[in-house]
Protein backbone atom coordinates (compact mmCIF):
# COMPACT_ATOMS: atom_id res chain seq x y z
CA UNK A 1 100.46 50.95 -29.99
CA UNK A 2 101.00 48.88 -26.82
CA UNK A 3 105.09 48.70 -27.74
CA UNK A 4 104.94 52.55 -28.64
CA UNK A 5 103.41 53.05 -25.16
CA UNK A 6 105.82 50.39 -23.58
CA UNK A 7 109.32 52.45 -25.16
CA UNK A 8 107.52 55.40 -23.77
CA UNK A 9 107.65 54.43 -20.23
CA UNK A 10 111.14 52.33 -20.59
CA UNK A 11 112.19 55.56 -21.84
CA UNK A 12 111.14 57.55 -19.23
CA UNK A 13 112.23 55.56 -16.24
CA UNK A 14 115.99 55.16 -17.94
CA UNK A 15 115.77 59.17 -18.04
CA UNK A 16 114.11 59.47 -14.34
CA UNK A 17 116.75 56.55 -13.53
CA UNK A 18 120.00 58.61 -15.29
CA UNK A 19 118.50 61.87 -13.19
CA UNK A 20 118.35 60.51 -10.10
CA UNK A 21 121.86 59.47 -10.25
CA UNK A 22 123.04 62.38 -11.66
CA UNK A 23 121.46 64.25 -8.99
CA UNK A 24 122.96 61.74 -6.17
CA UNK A 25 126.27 62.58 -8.14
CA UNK A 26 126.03 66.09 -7.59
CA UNK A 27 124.42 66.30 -4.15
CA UNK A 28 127.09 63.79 -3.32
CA UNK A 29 129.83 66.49 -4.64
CA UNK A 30 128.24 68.88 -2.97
CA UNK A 31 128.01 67.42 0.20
CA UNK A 32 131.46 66.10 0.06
CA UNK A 33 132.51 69.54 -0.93
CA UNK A 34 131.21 71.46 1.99
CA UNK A 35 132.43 68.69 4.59
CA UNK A 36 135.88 69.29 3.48
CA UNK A 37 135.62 72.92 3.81
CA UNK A 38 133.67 72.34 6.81
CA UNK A 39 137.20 69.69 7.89
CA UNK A 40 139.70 72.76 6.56
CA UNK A 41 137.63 75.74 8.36
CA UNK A 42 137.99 73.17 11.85
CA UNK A 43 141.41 72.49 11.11
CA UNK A 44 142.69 75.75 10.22
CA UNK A 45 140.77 76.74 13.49
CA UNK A 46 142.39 74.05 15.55
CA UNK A 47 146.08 75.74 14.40
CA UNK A 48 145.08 78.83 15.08
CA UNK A 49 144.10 77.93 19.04
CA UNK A 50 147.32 75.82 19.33
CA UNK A 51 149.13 78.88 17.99
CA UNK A 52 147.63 80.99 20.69
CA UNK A 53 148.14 78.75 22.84
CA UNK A 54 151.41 78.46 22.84
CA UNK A 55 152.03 82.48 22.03
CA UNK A 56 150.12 82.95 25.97
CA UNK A 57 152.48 79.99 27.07
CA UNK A 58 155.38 81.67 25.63
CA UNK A 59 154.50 84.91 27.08
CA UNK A 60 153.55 83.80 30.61
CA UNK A 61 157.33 82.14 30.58
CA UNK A 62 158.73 85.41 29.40
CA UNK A 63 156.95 87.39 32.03
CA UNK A 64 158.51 85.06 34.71
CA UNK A 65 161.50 85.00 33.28
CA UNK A 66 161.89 88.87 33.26
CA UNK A 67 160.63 89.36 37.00
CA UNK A 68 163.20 86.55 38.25
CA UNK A 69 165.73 88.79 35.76
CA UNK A 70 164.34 92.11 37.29
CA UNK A 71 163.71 91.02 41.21
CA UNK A 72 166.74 88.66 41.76
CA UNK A 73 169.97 88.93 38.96
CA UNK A 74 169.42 92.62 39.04
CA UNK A 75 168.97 93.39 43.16
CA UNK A 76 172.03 91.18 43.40
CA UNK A 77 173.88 93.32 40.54
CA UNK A 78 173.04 96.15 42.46
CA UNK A 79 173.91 95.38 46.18
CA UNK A 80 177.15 94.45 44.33
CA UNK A 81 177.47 97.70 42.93
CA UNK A 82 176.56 99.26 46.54
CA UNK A 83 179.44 97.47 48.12
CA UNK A 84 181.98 98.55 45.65
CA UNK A 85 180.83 102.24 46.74
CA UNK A 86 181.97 101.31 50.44
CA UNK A 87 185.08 100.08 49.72
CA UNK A 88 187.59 102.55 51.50
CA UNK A 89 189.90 105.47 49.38
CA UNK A 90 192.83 104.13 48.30
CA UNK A 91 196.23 106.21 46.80
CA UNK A 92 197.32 103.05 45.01
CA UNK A 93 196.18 104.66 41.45
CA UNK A 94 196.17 100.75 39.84
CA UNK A 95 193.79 99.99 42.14
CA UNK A 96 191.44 103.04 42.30
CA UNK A 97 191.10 102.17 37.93
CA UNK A 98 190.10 98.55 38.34
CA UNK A 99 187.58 99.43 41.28
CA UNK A 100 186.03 102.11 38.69
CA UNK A 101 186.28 99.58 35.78
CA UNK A 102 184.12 97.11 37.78
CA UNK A 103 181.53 99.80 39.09
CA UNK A 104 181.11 100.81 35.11
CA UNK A 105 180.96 97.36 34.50
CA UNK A 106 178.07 96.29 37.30
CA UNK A 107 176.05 99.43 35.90
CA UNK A 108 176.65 98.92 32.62
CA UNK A 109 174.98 95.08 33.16
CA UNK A 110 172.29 96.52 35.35
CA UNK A 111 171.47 98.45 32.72
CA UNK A 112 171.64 95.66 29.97
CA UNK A 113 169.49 93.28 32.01
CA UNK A 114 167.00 95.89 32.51
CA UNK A 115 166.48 96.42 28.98
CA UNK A 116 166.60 92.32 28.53
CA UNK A 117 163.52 92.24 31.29
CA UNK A 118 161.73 94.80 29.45
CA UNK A 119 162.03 93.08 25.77
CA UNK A 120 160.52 89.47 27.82
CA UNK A 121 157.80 91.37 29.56
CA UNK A 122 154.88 91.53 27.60
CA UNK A 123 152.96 94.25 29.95
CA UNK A 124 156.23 96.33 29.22
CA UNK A 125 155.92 95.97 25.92
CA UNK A 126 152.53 97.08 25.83
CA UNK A 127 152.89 100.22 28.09
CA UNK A 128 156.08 100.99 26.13
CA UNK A 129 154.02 100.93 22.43
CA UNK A 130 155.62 98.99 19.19
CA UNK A 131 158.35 101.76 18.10
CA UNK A 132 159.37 102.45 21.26
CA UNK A 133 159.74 98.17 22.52
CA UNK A 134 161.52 98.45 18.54
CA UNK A 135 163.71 101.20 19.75
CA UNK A 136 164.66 99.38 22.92
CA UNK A 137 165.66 95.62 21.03
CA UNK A 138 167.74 97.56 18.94
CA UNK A 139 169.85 99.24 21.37
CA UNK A 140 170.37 96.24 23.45
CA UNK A 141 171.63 94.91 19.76
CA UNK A 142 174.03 97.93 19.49
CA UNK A 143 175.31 97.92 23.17
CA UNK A 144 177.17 94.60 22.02
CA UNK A 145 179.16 96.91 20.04
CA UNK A 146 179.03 94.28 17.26
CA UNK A 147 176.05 95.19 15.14
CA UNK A 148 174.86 98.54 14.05
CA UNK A 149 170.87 99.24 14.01
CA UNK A 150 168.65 101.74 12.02
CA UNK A 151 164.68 102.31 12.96
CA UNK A 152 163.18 104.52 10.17
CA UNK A 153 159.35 105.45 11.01
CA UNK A 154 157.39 107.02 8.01
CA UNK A 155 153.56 108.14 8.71
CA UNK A 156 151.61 109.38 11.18
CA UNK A 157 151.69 107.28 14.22
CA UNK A 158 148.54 104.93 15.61
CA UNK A 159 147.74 102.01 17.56
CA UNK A 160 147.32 98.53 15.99
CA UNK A 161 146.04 96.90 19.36
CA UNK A 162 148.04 95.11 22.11
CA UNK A 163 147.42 91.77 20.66
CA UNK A 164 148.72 92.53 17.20
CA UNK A 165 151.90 95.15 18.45
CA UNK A 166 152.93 92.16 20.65
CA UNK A 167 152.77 89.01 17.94
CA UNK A 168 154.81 91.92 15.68
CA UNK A 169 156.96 92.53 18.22
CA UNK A 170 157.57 88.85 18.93
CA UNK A 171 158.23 88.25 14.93
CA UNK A 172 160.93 90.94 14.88
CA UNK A 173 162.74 89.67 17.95
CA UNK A 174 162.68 86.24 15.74
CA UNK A 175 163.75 88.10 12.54
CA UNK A 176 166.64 89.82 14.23
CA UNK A 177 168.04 86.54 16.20
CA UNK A 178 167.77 85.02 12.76
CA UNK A 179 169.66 88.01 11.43
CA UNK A 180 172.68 87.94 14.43
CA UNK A 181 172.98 83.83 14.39
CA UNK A 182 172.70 83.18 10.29
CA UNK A 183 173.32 86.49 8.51
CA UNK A 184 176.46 87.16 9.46
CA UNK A 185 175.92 90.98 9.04
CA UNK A 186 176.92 94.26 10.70
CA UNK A 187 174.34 96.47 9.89
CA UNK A 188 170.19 95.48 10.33
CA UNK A 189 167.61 97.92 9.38
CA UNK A 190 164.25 98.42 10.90
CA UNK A 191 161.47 100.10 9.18
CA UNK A 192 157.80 100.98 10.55
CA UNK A 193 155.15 102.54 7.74
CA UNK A 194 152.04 103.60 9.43
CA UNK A 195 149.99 104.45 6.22
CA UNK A 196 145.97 105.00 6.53
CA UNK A 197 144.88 102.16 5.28
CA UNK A 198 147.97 99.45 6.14
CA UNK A 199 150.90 99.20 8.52
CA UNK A 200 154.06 97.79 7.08
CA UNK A 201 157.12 96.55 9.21
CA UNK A 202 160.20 95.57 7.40
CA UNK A 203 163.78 93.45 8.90
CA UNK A 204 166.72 93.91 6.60
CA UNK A 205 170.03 92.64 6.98
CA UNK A 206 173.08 93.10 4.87
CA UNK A 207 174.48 89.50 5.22
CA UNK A 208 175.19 87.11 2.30
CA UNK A 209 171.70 86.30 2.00
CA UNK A 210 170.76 82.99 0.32
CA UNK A 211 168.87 81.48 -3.15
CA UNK A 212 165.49 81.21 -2.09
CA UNK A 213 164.13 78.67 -4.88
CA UNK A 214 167.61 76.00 -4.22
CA UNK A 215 166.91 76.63 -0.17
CA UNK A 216 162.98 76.65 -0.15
CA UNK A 217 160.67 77.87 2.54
CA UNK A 218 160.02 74.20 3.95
CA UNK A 219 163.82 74.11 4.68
CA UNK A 220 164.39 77.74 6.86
CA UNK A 221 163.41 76.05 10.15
CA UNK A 222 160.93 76.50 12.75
CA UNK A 223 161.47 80.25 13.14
CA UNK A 224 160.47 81.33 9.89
CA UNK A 225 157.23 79.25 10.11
CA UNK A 226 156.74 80.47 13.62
CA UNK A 227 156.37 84.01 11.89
CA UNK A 228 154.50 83.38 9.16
CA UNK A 229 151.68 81.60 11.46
CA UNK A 230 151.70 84.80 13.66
CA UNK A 231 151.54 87.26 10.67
CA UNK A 232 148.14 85.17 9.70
CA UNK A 233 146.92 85.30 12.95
CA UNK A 234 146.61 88.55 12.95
CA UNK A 235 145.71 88.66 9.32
CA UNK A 236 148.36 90.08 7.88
CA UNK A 237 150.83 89.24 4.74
CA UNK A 238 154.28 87.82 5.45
CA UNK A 239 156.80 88.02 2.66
CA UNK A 240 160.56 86.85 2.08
CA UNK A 241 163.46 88.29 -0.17
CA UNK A 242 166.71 87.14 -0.17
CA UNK A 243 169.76 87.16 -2.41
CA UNK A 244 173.00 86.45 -2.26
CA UNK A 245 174.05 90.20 -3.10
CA UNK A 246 171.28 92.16 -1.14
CA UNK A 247 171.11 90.11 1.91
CA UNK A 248 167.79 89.31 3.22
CA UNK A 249 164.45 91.88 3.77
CA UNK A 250 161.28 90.19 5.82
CA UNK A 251 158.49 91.92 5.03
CA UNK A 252 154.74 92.28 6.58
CA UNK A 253 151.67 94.25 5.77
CA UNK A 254 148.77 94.41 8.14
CA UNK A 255 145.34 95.97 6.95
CA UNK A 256 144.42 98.72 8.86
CA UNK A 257 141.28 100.74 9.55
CA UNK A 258 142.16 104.26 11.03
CA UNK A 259 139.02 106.64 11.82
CA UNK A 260 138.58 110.09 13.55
């Protein structure tokens, strides 16, 4: 009776001894799960304050860089302009061209660095709206006379929020130098879709485009990770197409919440 009782209570502590480490197992699992979603949830929050960081860095650069643009190159380029005006009347005909070629010439890059300052400024940007800051990049694109440009808006128009029409804004300008330097294309289309329950903005070129499972994301450079950090800063979707007989469309949906 004494050996029944005595396999009993060996029996019992072995089970009490296999629960307690199979609970120490799991709490251990459980703790170690939650610390490295607590070490993710930090370092994904870390990123995202770098990020913004360096997007109010960025901006606060721009914004100088545009008022030296706006107060210095361009009062130069226009006292020039004013001096040209006082120069006196001449019959030589040769003369009178080249004197007209160079005043259509100072107003013509008055005009370009005007537009230039208003695609750096960020205030700009935000009294001009999204389409209209669009609209502007685009013609500065076209003035070169090398590139033609397309903005097609479907929906009815609405705000996304300074914040998130600037980071767009600052993707396209990215998508479209990444267009003029690699893409080797004439024509870029710009599309805006301001549907109730999602805004969709879309960069197409018509260049060669490229194999995007022999290139691979990790190897498009800096820019392309640049946007896809913004897009998810602002929670939105980034996507990539490219081939070599469509050229290359960079796409990105933002959730949206329209009421009243």
């Amino acid at each position: 009776m004494e050996k029944v009782i005595q396999v009993i209570i060996v029996t019992l502590f072995i089970f009490l001894m296999i629960s307690f480490v199979i609970l120490f197992i799991i709490l251990y699992q459980k703790r170690h799960t939650n610390y490295l979603k607590e070490k993710q949830l930090l370092q994904s929050k870390f990123q995202q304050e770098i990020l913004q960081a360096q997007v109010e860095i960025q901006e606060q650069t721009l914004k100088k860089i545009s008022q030296e643009i706006h107060d210095n190159i361009g009062q130069v380029l226009s006292l020039a302009k004013l001096n040209l005006n006082t120069f006196p009347p001449t019959d030589d005909e040769n003369i009178r061209n080249k004197l007209e070629h160079t005043r259509q010439l100072v107003s013509k890059a008055i005009v370009d660095l005007r537009d230039l300052s208003r695609s750096m400024h960020g205030d700009r940007i935000a009294e001009m709206g999204l389409k209209n800051a669009i609209e502007n990049e685009l013609d500065i694109i076209k003035n070169t006379g090398q590139y033609e440009t397309t903005l097609t808006v479907t929906g009815e128009y609405y705000k996304l929020g300074q914040q998130k029409e600037m980071l767009l804004f600052r993707i396209l300008q990215e998508a479209l130098n990444n267009s003029i330097k690699h893409a080797k294309t004439k024509n870029i289309a710009v599309q805006l879709n301001y549907a109730p329950s999602k805004f969709s903005l879309s960069i197409r070129d018509e260049g060669p485009g490229f194999d995007l499972q022999a290139a691979g994301l990790s190897t498009m450079g800096l820019g392309l990770k640049n946007m896809q950090n913004r897009v998810a800063m602002i929670g939105g979707l980034f996507s990539l197409n490219s081939s070599r007989e469509l050229g290359t469309t960079i796409s990105i949906d933002l959730p949206t919440t329209i009421t009243g």
